[in-house]
Protein backbone atom coordinates (compact mmCIF):
# COMPACT_ATOMS: atom_id res chain seq x y z
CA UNK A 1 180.24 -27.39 -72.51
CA UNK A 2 182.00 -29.90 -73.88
CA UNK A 3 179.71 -30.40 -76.99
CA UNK A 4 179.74 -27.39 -79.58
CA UNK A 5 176.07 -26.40 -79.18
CA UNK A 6 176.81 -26.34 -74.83
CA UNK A 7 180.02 -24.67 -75.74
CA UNK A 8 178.53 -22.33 -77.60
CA UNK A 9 174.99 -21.44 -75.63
CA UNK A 10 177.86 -20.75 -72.42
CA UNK A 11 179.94 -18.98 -74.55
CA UNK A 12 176.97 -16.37 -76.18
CA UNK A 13 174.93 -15.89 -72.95
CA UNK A 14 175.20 -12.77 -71.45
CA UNK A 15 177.36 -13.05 -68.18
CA UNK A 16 175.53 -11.66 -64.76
CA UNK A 17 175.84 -7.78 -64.74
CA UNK A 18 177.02 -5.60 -61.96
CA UNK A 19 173.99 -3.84 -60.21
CA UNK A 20 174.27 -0.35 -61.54
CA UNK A 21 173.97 3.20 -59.97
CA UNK A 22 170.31 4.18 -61.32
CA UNK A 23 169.10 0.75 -62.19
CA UNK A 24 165.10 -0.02 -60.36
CA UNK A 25 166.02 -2.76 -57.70
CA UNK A 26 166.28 -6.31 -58.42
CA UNK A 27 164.05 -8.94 -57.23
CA UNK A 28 164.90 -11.02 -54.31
CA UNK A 29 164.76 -14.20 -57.21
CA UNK A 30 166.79 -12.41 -59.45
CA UNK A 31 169.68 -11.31 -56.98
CA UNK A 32 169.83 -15.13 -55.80
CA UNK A 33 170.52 -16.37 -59.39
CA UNK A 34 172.81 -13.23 -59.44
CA UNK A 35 174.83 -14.22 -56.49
CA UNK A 36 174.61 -17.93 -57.34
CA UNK A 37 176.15 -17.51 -60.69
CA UNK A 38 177.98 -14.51 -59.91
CA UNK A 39 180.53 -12.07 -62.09
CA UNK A 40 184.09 -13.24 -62.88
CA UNK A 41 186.43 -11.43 -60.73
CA UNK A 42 189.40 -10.52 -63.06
CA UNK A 43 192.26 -12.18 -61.49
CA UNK A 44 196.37 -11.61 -62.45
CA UNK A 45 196.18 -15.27 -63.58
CA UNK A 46 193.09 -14.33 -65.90
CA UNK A 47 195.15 -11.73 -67.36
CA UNK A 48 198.25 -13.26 -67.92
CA UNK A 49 196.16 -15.94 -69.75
CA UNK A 50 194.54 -13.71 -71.68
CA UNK A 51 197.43 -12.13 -72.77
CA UNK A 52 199.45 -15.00 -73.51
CA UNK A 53 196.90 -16.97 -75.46
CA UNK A 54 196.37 -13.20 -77.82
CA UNK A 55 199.89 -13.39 -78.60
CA UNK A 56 200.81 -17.41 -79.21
CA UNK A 57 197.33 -17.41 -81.65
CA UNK A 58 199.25 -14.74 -83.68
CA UNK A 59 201.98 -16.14 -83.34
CA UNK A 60 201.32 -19.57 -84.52
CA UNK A 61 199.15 -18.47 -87.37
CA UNK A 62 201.30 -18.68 -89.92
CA UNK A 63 203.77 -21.27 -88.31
CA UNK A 64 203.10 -24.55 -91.11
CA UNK A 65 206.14 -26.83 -90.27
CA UNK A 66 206.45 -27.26 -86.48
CA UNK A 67 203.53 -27.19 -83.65
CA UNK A 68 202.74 -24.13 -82.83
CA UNK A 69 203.95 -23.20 -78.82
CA UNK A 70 201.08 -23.98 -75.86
CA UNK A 71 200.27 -22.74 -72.91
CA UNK A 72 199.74 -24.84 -69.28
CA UNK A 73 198.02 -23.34 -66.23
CA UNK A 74 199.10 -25.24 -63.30
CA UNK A 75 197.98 -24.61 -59.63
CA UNK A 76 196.35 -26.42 -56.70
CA UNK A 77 192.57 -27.01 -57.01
CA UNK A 78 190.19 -24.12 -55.90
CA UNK A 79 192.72 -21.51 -57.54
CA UNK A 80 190.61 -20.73 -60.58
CA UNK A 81 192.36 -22.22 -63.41
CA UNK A 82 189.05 -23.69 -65.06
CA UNK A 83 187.65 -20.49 -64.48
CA UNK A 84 190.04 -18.59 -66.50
CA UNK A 85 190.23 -21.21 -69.04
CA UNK A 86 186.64 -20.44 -69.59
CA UNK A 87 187.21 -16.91 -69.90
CA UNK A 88 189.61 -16.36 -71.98
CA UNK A 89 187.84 -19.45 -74.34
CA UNK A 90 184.92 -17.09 -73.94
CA UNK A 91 186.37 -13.92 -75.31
CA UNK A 92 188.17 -15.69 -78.12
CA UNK A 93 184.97 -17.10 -79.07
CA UNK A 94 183.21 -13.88 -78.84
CA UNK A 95 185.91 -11.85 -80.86
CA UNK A 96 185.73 -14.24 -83.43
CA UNK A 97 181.64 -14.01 -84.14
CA UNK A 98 182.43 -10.19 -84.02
CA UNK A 99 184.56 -10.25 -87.04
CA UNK A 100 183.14 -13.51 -88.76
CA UNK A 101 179.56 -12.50 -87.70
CA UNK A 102 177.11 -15.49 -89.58
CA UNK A 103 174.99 -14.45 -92.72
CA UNK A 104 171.12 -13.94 -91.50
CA UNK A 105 169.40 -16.98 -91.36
CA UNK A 106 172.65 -19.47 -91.62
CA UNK A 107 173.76 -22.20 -89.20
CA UNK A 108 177.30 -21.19 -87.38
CA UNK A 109 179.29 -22.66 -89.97
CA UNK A 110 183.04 -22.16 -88.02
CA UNK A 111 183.83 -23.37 -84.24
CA UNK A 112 186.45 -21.23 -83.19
CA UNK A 113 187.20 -22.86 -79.68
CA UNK A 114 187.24 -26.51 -78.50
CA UNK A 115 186.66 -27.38 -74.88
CA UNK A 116 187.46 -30.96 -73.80
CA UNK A 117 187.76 -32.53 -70.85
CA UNK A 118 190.42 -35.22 -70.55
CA UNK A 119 188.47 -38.83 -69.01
CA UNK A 120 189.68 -40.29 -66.26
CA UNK A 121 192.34 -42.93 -66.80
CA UNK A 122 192.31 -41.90 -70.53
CA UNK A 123 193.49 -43.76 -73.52
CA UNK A 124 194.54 -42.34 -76.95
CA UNK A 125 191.26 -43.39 -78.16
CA UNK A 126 189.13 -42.57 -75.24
CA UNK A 127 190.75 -39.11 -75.64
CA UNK A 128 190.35 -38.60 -79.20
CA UNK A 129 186.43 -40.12 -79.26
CA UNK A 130 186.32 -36.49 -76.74
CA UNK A 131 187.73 -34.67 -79.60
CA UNK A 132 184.98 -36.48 -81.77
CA UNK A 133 181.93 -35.85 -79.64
CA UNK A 134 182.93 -32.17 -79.21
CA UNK A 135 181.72 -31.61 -82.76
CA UNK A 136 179.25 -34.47 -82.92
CA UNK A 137 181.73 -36.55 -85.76
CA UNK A 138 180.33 -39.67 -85.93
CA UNK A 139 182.72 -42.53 -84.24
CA UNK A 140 181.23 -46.20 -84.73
CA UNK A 141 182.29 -49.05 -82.47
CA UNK A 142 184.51 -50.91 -85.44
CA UNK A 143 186.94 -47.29 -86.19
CA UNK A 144 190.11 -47.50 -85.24
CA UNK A 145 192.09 -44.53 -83.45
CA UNK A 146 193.92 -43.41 -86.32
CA UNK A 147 190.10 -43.19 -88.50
CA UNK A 148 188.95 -41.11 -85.86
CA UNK A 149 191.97 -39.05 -85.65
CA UNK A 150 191.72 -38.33 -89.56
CA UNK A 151 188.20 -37.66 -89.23
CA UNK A 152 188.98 -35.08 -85.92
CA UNK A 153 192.12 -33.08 -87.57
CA UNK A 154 189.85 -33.01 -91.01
CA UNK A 155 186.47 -31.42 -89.42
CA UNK A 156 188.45 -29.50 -86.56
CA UNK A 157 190.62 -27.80 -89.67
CA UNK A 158 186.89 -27.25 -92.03
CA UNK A 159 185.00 -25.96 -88.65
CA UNK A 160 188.07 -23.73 -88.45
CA UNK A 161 189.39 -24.63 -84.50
CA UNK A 162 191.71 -21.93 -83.42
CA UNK A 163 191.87 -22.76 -79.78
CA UNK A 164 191.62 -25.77 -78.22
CA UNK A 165 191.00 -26.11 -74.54
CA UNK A 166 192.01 -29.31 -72.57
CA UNK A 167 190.96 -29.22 -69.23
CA UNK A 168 192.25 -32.52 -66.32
CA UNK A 169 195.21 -32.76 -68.40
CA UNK A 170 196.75 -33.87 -64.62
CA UNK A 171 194.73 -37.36 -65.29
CA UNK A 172 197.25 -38.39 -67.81
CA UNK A 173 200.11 -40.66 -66.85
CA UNK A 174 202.80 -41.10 -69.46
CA UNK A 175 204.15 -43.50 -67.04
CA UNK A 176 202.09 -45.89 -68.32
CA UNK A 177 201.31 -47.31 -71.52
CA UNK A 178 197.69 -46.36 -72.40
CA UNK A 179 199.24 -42.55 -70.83
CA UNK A 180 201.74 -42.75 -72.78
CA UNK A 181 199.99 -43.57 -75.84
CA UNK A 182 197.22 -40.22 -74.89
CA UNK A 183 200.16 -37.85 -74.59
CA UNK A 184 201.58 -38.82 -78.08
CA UNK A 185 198.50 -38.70 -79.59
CA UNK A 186 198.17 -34.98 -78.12
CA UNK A 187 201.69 -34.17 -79.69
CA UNK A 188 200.18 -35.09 -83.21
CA UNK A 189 197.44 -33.11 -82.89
CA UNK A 190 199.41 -30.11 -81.97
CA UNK A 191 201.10 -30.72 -85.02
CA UNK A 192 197.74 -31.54 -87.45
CA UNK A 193 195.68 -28.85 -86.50
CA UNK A 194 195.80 -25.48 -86.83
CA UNK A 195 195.16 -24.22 -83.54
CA UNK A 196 196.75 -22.99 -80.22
CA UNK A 197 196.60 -25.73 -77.64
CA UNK A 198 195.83 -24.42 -73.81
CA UNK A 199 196.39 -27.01 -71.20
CA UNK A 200 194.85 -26.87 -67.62
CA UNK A 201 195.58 -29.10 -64.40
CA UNK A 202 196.10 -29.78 -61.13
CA UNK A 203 199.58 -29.20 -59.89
CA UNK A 204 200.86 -30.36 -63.60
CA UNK A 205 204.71 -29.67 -62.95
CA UNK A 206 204.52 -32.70 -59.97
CA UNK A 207 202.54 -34.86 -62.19
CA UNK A 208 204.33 -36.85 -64.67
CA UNK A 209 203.71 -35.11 -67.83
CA UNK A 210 206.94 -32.83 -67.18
CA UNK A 211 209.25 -35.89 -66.51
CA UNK A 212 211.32 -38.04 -69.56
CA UNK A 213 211.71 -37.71 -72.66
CA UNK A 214 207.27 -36.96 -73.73
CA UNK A 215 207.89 -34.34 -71.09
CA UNK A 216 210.49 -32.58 -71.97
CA UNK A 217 209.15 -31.98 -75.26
CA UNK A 218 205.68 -30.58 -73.83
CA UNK A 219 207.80 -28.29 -71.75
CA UNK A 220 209.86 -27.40 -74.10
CA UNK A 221 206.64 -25.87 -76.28
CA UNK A 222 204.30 -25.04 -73.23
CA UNK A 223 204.52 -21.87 -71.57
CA UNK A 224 203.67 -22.16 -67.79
CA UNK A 225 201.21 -19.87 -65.96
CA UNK A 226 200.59 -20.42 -62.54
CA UNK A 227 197.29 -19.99 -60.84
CA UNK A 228 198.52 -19.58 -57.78
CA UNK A 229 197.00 -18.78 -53.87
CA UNK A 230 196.74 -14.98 -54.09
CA UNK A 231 199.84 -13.76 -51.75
CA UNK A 232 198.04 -11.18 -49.48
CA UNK A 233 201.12 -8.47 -50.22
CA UNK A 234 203.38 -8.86 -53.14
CA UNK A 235 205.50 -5.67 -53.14
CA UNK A 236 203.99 -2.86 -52.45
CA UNK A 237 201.01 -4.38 -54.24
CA UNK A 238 197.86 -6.04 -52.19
CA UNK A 239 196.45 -8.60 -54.81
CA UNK A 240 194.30 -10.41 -52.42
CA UNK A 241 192.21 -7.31 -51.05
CA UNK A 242 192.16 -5.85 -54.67
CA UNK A 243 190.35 -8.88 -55.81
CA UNK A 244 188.24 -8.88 -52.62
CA UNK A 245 187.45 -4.83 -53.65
CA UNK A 246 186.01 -6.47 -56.68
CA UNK A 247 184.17 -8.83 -55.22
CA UNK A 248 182.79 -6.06 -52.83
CA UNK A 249 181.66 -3.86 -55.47
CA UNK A 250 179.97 -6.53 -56.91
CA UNK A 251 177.25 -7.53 -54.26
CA UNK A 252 173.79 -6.74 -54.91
CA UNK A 253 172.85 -6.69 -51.04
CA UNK A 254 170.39 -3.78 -49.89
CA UNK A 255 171.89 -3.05 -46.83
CA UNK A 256 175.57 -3.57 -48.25
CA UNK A 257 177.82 -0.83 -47.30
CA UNK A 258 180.97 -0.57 -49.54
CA UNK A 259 184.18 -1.42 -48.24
CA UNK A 260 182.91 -3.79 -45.75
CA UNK A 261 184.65 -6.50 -47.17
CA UNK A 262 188.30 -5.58 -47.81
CA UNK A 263 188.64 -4.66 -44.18
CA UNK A 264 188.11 -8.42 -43.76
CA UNK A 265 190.71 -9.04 -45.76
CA UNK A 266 193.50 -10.34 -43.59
CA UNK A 267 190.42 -12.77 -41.89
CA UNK A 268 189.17 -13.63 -45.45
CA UNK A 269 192.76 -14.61 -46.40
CA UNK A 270 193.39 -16.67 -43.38
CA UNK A 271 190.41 -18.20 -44.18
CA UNK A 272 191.03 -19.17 -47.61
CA UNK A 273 194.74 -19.81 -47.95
CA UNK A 274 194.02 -17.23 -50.67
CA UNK A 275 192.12 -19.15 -53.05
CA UNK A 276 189.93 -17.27 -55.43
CA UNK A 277 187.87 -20.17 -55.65
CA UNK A 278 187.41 -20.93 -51.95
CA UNK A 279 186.83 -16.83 -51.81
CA UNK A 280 184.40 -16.61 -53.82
CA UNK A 281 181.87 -19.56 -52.54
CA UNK A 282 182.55 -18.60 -49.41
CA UNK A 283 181.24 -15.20 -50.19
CA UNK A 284 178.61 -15.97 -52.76
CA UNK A 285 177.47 -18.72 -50.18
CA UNK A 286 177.09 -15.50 -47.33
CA UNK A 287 175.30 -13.26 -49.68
CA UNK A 288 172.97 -15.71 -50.49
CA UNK A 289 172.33 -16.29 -46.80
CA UNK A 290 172.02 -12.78 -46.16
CA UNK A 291 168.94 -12.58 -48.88
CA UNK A 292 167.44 -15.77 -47.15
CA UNK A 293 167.40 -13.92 -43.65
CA UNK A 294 166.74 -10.79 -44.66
CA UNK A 295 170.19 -9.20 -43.24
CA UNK A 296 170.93 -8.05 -46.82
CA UNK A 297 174.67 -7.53 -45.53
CA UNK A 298 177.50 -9.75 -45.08
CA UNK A 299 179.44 -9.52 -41.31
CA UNK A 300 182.29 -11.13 -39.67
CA UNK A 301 179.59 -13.63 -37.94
CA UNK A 302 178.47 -14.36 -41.04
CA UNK A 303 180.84 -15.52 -42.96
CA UNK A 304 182.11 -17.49 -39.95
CA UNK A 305 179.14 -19.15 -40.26
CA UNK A 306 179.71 -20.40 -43.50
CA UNK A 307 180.92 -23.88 -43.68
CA UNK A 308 183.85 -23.99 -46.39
CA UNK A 309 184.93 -26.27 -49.05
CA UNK A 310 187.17 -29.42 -47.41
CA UNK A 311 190.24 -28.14 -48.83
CA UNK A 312 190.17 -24.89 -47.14
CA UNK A 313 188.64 -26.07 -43.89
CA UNK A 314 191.51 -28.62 -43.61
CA UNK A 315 193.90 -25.65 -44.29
CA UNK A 316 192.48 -23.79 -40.90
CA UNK A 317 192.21 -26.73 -38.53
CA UNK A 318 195.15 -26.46 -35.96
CA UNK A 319 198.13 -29.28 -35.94
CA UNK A 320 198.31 -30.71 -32.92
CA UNK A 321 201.66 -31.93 -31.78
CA UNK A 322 202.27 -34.57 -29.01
C-alpha cells in the first residue's frame, strides 16, 4: 500500500461482508478467507479519527499562509492505530471517487490519499525518496533532497493529495542529526502541500518527537488521539464487550450461537489487556480453528487454546516475587 496503484487496489476492494440473514451458506474456503481477513470492528478510536480528520480537511482547505493543523494517534502496539489509519484513509479515498468519479475509459488522474511508511533510522532524504516512490516520481542516484522535494510538493499538489498518511512516525529521533533533519523536512511539507497530515506511532508522546523546541511545534499543530487498551467499564458504558458484541455478530460459524462471546468478556479482557488487536487474532485465530475441526463454534477451551501474540502472553504470565 505504499505505492498508489497498492494504495489504491486496498482502498477500492470491497471489504469482507457480514454473513446475512437469508444469504445460501458460504463455503468452508470462503468463510476461512472471511475469518482470515475479517470485518473492521468500529472502535471509539476509529471514530474519533474519523471525525477529526472530516473536520481538520475542511478546515485547512482554505488555510494558504500557515500549515494546516495534524492529527497523531498514539498508543501501545496491538491497539489498532494502523488499522484505523487505514480506515479512515479508506473512506476519504472512497468519498472522493464518489464525487470526482473518473470519465469512462480515463486513467485516475487525482490521488486523494498518501500512505507512507516512515524507514527505519530515516533520513530527510530516505524519507522524502518514500514520498517519491508513493507516486512512482522518478528519483535518480545524483538528485539532491531539495530536487526531490520540489519534484514531491509539485506532483503531490497536480495529483491533488488531500491526506497524507505517515505511519512509524515513532522511528524518528530528532535527537539526532539525520532525525532531526527528517522532522524538519516533515514541517516543510506540512507547509508546501495542500493536504491534512495524519501521524501514527508507537507510544509517540514518550518518544522524542514531543520534546524541544521541533517538538513543541508538532504539538503545538497535532491533535492527539489515543488508541488506547479498551477499559472494560468506562462509566456506565462497557466499551470492551460492545466491541466484542461486534465481533460476535460477525462470525460466520454454523454452530455459532449469538451472545456466546460477550459473556466471555471479562476472560477475553483479562486475556488481552484489552487490545483490539490482540482481540481480534485471538478470535479470528479460534474461528478459524473451529472450521478446521469441524466444531463450527468458539468455547472457553478454545480460545484457551489459542496461543497469543508475545505482547499479550507476557501481559498474563504471573510475577513472581522472591
Amino acid at each position: 500500500m505504499t505505492t498508489w496503484q497498492g494504495w489504491h487496489r486496498f482502498a477500492t476492494t470491497e471489504p469482507p461482508a457480514l454473513p446475512r440473514p437469508g444469504d445460501p451458506p458460504r463455503s468452508r474456503d470462503e468463510r476461512l478467507a472471511y475469518h482470515s481477513a475479517f470485518v473492521t470492528i468500529r472502535t471509539p478510536a476509529i471514530s474519533q479519527l474519523a471525525t477529526q480528520v472530516r473536520t481538520l480537511m475542511i478546515l485547512g482547505r482554505h488555510q494558504q499562509t500557515t500549515a494546516r493543523p495534524s492529527l497523531i494517534v498514539t498508543g501501545p502496539a496491538a491497539a489498532g492505530k494502523t488499522t484505523a489509519l487505514l480506515n479512515v484513509g479508506r473512506t476519504c479515498h472512497l468519498a472522493h471517487l464518489r464525487k470526482n468519479p473518473p470519465p469512462p475509459g480515463s486513467a485516475h488522474a487525482t490521488a486523494p490519499v498518501a500512505y507512507v511508511l516512515v524507514p527505519p533510522g530515516a533520513t530527510a532524504k530516505t524519507l522524502i525518496t518514500e514520498f517519491a516512490r508513493y507516486l512512482g516520481i522518478p528519483v535518480a542516484t545524483r538528485m539532491t533532497q531539495t530536487q526531490i522535494t520540489d519534484a514531491v510538493c509539485h506532483t503531490y499538489t497536480q495529483a491533488g493529495v488531500q491526506l497524507v498518511l505517515i505511519d512509524e512516525i515513532h522511528r524518528l529521533n530528532p535527537r539526532t542529526t539525520t532525525g532531526a533533519q527528517a522532522a524538519d523536512l516533515l514541517k516543510d511539507l506540512t507547509e508546501r502541500l495542500p493536504a491534512t497530515f495524519v501521524y501514527a506511532g508507537i507510544n509517540v508522546t514518550d518518544t522524542p518527537l514531543f520534546s524541544g523546541t521541533r517538538g513543541a511545534q508538532l504539538a503545538g499543530r497535532a491533535t492527539l488521539i489515543t488508541c488506547g487498551p479498551l477499559p472494560a467499564r468506562h462509566g456506565t458504558r462497557q466499551p470492551f464487550r460492545d466491541v466484542i458484541t461486534d465481533i460476535d455478530n460477525a462470525l460466520d460459524l454454523t454452530h455459532h450461537k449469538p451472545g456466546t462471546l460477550p459473556r466471555h468478556a471479562p476472560y477475553l479482557h483479562q486475556r488481552t489487556a484489552g487490545r483490539i488487536g490482540s482481540l481480534t487474532r485471538l478470535i479470528r485465530q479460534a474461528a478459524i480453528t473451529a472450521i478446521h475441526d469441524g466444531t463450527e463454534r468458539i468455547t472457553k477451551t478454545a480460545l484457551d487454546a489459542v496461543q497469543l501474540d508475545h505482547l499479550a502472553e507476557q501481559h498474563n504470565r504471573p510475577t513472581h516475587h522472591r
